[in-house]
N, C-alpha and C. Protein backbone atom coordinates (compact mmCIF):
# COMPACT_ATOMS: atom_id res chain seq x y z
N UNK A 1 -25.95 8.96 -2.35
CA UNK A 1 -25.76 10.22 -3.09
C UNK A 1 -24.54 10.09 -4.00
N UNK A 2 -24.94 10.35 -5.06
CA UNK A 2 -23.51 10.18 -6.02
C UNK A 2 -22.69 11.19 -5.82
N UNK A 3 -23.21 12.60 -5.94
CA UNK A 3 -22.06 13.48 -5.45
C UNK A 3 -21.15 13.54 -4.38
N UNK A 4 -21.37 13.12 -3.47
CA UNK A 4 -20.88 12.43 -2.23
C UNK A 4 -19.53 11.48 -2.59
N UNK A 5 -19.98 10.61 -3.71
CA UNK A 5 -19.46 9.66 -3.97
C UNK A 5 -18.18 10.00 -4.92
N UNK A 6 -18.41 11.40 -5.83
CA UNK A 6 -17.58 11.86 -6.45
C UNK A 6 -16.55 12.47 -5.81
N UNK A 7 -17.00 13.25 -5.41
CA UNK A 7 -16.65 14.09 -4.15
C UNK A 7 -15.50 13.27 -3.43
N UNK A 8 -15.71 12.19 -3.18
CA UNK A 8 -14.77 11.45 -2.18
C UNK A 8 -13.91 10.85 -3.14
N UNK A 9 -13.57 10.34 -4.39
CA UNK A 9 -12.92 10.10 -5.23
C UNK A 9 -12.06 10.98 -5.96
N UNK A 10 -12.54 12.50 -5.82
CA UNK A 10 -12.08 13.73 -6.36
C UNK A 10 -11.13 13.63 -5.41
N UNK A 11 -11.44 13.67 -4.19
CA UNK A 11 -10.57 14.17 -2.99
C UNK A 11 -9.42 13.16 -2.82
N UNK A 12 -9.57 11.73 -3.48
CA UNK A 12 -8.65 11.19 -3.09
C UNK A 12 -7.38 11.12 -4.28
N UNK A 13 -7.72 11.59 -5.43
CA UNK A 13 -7.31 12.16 -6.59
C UNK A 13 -6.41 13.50 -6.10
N UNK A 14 -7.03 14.43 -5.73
CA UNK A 14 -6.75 15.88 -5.55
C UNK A 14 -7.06 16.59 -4.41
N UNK A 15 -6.21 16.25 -3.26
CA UNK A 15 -6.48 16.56 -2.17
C UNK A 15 -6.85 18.01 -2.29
N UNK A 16 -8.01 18.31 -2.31
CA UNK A 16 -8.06 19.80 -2.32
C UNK A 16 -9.33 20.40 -1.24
């Protein structure tokens, strides 16, 4: 799942 994948890259960017 790519969103998944974003998702986990967002988060490691912007702990939010």
């Amino acid at each position: 799942m790519d969103f998944f994948c974003v998702v986990k890259e967002l988060n490691n960017e912007n702990r939010w």
